[in-house]
C-alpha atoms as a PDB file:
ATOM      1  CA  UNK A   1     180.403  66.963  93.517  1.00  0.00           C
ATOM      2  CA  UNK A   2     180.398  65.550  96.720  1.00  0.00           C
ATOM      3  CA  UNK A   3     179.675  68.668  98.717  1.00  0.00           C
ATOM      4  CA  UNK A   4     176.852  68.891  95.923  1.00  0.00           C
ATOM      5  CA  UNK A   5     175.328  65.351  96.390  1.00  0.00           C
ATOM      6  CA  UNK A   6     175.767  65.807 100.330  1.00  0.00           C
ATOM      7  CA  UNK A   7     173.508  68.728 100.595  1.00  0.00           C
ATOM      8  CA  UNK A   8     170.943  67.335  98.584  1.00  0.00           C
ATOM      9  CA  UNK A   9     170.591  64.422 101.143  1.00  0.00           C
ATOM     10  CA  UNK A  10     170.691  66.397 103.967  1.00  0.00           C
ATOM     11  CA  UNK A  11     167.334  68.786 102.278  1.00  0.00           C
ATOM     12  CA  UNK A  12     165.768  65.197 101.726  1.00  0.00           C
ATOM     13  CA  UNK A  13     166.337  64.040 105.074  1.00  0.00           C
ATOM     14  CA  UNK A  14     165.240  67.982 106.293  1.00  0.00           C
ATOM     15  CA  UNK A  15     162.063  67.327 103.957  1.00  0.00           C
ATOM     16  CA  UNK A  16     161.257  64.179 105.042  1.00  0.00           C
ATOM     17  CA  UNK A  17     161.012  65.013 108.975  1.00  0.00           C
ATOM     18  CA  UNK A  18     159.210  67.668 108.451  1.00  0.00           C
ATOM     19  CA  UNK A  19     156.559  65.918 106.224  1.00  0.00           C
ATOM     20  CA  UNK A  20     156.780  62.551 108.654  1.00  0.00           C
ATOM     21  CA  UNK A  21     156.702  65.089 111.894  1.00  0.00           C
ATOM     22  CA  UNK A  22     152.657  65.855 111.456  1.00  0.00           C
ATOM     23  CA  UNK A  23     151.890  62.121 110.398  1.00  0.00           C
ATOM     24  CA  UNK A  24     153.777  60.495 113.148  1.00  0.00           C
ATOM     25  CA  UNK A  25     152.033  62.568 115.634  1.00  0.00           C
ATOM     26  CA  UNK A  26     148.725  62.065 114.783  1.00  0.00           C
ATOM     27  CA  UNK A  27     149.804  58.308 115.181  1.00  0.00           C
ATOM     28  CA  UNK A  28     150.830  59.382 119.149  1.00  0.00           C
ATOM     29  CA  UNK A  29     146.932  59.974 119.574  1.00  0.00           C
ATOM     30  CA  UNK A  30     146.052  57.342 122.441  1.00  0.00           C
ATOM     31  CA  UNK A  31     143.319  55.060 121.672  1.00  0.00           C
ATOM     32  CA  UNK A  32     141.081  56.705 124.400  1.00  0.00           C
ATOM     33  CA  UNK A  33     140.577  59.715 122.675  1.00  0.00           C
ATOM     34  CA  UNK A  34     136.900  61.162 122.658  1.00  0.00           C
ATOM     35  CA  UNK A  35     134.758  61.054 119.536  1.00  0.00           C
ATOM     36  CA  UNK A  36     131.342  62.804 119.434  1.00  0.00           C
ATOM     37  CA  UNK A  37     127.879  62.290 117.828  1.00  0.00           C
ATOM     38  CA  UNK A  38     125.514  65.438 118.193  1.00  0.00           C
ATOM     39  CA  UNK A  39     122.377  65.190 115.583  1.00  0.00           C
ATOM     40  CA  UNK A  40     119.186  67.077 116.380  1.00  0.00           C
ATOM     41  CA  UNK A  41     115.832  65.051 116.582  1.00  0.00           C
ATOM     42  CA  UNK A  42     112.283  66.069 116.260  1.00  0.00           C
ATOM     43  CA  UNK A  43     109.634  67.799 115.635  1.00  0.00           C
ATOM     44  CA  UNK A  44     107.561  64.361 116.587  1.00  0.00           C
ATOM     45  CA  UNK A  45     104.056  65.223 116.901  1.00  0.00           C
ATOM     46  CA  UNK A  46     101.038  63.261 118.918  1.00  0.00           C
ATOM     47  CA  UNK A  47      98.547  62.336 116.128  1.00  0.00           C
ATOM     48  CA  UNK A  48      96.182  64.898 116.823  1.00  0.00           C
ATOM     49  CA  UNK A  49      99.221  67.331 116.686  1.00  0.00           C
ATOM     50  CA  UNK A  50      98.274  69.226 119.890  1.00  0.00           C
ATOM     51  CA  UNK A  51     101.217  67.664 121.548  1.00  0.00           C
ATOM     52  CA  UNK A  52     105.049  68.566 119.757  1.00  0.00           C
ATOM     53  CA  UNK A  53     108.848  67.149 121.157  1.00  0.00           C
ATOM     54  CA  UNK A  54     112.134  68.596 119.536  1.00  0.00           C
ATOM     55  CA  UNK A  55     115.288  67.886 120.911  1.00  0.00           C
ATOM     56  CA  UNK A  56     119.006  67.329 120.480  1.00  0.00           C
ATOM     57  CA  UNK A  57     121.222  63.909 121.525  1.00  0.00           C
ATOM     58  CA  UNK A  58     124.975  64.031 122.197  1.00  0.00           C
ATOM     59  CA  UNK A  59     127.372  60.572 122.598  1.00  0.00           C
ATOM     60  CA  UNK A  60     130.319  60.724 123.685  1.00  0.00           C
ATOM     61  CA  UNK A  61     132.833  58.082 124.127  1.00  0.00           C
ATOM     62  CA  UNK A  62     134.715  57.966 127.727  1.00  0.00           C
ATOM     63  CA  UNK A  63     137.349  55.994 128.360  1.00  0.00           C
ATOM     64  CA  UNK A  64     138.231  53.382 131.746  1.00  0.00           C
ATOM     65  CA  UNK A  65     140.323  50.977 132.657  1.00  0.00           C
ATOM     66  CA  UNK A  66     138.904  47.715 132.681  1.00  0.00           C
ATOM     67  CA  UNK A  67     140.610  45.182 135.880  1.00  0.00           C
ATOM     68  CA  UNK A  68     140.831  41.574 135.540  1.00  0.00           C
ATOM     69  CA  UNK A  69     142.745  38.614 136.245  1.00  0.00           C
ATOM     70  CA  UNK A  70     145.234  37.345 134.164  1.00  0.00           C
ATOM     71  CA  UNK A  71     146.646  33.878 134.153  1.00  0.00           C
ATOM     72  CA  UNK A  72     150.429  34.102 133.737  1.00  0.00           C
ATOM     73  CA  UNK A  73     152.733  31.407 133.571  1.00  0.00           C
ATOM     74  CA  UNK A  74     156.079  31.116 135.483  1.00  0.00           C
ATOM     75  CA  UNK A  75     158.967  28.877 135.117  1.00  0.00           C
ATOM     76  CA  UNK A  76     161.681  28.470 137.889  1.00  0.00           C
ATOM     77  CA  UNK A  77     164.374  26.485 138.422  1.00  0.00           C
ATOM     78  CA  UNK A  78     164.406  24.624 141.488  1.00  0.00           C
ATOM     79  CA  UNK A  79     167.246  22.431 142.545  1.00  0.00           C
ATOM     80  CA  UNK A  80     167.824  20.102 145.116  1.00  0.00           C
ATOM     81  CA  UNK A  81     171.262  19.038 146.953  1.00  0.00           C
ATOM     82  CA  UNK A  82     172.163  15.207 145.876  1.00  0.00           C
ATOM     83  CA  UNK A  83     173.261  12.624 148.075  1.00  0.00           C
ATOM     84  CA  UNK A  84     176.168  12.093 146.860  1.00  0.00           C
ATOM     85  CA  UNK A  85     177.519  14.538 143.980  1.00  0.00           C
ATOM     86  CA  UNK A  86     176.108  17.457 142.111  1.00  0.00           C
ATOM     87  CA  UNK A  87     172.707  18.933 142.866  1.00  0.00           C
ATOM     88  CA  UNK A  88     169.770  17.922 140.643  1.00  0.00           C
ATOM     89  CA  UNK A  89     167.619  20.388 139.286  1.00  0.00           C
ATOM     90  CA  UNK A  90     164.669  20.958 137.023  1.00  0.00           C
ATOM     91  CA  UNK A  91     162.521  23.456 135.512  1.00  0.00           C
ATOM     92  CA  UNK A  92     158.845  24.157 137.780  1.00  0.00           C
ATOM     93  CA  UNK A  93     156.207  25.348 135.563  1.00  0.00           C
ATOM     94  CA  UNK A  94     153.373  27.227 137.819  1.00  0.00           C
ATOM     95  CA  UNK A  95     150.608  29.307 137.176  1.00  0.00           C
ATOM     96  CA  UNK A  96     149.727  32.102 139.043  1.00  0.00           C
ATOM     97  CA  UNK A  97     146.846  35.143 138.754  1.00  0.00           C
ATOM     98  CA  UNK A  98     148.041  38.824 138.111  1.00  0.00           C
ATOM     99  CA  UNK A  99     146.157  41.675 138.059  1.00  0.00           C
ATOM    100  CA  UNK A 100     145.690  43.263 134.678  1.00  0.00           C
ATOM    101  CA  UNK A 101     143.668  46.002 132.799  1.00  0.00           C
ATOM    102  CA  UNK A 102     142.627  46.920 129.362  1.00  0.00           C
ATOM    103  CA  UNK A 103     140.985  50.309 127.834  1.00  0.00           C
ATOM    104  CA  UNK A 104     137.261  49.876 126.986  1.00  0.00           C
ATOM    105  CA  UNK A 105     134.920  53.128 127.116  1.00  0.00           C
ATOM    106  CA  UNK A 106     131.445  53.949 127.721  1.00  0.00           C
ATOM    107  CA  UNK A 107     129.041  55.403 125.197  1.00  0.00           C
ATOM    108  CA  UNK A 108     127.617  58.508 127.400  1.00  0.00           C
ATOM    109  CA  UNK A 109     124.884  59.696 126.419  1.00  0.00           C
ATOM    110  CA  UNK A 110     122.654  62.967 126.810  1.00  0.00           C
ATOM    111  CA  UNK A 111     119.456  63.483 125.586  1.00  0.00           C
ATOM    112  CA  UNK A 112     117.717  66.845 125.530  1.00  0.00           C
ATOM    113  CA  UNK A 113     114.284  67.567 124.698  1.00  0.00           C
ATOM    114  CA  UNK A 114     111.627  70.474 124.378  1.00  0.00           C
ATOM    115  CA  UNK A 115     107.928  69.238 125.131  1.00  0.00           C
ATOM    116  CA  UNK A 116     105.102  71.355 123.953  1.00  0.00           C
ATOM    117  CA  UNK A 117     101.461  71.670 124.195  1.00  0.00           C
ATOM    118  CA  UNK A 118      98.929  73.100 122.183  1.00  0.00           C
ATOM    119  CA  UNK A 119      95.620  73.192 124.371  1.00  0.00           C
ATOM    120  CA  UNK A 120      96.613  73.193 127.892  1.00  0.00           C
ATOM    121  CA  UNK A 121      93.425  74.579 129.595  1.00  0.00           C
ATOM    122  CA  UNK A 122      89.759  72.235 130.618  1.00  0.00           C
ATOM    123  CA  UNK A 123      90.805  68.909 132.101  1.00  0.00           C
ATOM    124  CA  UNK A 124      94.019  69.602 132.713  1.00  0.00           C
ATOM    125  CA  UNK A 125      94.996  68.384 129.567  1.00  0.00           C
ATOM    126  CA  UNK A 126      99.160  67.505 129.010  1.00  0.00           C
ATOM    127  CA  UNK A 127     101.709  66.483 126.282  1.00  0.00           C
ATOM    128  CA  UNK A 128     103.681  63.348 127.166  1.00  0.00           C
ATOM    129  CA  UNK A 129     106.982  62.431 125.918  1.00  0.00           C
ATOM    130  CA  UNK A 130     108.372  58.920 126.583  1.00  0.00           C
ATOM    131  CA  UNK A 131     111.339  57.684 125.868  1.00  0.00           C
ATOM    132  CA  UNK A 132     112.729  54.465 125.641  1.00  0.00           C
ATOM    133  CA  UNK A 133     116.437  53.684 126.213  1.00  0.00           C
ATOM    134  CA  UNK A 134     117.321  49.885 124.603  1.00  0.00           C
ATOM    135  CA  UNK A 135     120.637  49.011 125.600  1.00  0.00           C
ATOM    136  CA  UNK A 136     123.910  47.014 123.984  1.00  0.00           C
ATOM    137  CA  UNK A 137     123.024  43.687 126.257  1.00  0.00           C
ATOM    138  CA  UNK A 138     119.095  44.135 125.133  1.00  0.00           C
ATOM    139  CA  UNK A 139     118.172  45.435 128.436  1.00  0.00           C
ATOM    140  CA  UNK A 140     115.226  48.325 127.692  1.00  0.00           C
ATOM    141  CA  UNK A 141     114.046  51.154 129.977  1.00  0.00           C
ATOM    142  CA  UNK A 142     111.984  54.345 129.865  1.00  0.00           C
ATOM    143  CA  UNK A 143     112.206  57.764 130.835  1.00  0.00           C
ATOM    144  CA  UNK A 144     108.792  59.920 130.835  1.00  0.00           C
ATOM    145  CA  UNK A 145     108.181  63.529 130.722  1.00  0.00           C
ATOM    146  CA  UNK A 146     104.825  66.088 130.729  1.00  0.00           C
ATOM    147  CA  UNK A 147     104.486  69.364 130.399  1.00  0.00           C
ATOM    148  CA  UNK A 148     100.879  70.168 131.468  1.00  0.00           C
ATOM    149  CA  UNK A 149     101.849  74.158 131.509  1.00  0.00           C
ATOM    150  CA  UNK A 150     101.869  77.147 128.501  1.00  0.00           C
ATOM    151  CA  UNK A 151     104.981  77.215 127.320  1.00  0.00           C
ATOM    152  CA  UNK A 152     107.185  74.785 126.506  1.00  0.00           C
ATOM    153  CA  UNK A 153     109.150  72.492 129.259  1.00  0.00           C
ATOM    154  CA  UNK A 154     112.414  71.520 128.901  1.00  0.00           C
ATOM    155  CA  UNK A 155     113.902  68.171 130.020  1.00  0.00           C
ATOM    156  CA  UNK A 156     117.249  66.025 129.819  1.00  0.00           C
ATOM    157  CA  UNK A 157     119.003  62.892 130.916  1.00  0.00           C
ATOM    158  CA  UNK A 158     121.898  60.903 130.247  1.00  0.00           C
ATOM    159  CA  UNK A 159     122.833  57.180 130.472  1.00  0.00           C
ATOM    160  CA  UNK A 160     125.280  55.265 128.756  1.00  0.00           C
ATOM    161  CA  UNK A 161     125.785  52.300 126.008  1.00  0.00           C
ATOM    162  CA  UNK A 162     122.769  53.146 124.664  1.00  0.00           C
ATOM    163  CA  UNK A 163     121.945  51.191 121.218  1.00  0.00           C
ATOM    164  CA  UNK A 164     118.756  52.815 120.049  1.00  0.00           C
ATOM    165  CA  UNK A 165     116.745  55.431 121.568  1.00  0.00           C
ATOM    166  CA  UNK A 166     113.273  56.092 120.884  1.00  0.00           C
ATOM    167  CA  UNK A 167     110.460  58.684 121.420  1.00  0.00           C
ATOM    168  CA  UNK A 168     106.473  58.568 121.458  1.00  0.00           C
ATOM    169  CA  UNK A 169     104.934  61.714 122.105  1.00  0.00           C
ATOM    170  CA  UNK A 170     100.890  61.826 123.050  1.00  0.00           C
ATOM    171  CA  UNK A 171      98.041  63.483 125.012  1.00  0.00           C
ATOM    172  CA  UNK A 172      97.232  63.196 128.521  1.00  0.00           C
ATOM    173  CA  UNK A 173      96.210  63.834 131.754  1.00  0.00           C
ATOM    174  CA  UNK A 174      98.511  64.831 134.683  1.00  0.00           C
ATOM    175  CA  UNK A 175      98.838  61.235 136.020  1.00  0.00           C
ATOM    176  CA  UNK A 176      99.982  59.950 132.812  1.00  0.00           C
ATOM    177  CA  UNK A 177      99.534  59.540 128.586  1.00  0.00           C
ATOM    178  CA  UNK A 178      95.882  58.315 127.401  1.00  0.00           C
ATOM    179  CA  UNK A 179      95.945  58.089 123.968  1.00  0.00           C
ATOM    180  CA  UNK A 180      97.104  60.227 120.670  1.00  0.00           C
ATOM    181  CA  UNK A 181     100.304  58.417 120.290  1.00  0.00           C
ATOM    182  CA  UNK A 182     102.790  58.969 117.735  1.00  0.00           C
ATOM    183  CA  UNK A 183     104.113  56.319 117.773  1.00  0.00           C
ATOM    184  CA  UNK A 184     107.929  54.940 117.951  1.00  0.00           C
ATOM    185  CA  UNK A 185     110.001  57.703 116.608  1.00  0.00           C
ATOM    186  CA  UNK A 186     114.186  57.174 115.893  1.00  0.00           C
ATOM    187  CA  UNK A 187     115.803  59.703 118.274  1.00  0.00           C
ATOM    188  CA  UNK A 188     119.489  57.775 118.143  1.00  0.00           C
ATOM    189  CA  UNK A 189     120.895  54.747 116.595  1.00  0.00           C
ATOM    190  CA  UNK A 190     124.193  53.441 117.345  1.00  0.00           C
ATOM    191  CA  UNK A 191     126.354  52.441 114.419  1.00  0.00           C
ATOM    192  CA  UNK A 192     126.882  48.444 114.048  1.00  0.00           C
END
């Protein structure tokens, strides 16, 4: 019976590594590890719809090592001969600065885009694409394209910690957009 009752614990045990084995090393991943977003965007048309964007955005989270100071406190004993018997001591409490770090990543993002025009020829007429990148801290800029040719033009750039980015795609000339705007259209949107 005990040769019986011994095996039976060892096949749990066996059972029970190899069912723990796969949990306990996804639990080993490191907290840096990348996670993607890829969505497509588009078609966003100017209002006259000779003007057409499509596109495709990609984030991707990058991990650093973030340096600081850290305030550590240090206790030492410090003793002192006495005049006339033992030495006296007592406990020193100091602070001091050490240098530290912490993982934190960067949202990278890339945003590709395919700009289109319908009537190209008399005036030189273009489509316009313009982006605009608002950030975590609020901080907004834009990125502008044309495509004043036939066929379509491609374009791409990347930043990072991007909250929102937006599109408005219009008519032209080849100095810059006049008028046929689309509007604000949702290319990304970072989660909350």
């Amino acid at each position: 019976m005990r040769i019986v009752s011994r095996i039976l614990i060892g096949a749990a045990a066996a059972t029970a590594v190899a069912v723990g084995a796969p949990v306990a090393a996804h639990a080993a991943t490191p907290a840096g590890a990348q996670s993607a977003y890829e969505a497509d965007w588009g078609p966003y048309f100017s209002t006259d719809h000779r003007a057409k964007a499509t596109g495709h955005v990609s984030v991707e989270k990058k991990p650093y090592k973030h340096w600081y100071w850290k305030t550590v406190v240090v206790k030492k004993r410090v003793c002192k001969p006495g005049k006339s018997g033992p030495a006296h001591c007592k406990i020193v409490i100091t602070k001091t600065k050490k240098r530290a770090w912490v993982w934190k990543h960067h949202d990278v993002f890339t945003v590709h885009s395919k700009l289109f025009t319908d009537k190209w020829w008399g005036g030189r007429k273009c489509a316009w694409e313009t982006f605009k990148v608002v950030e975590h801290d609020g901080d907004t800029y834009v990125r502008k394209f044309r495509n004043c040719k036939k066929s379509p033009a491609e374009f791409s750039f990347s930043g990072k910690d991007a909250a929102h980015i937006l599109v408005d795609v219009s008519r032209g000339h080849f100095g810059g957009p006049t008028g046929r705007h689309s509007g604000w259209k949702d290319v990304y949107h970072a989660a909350a």
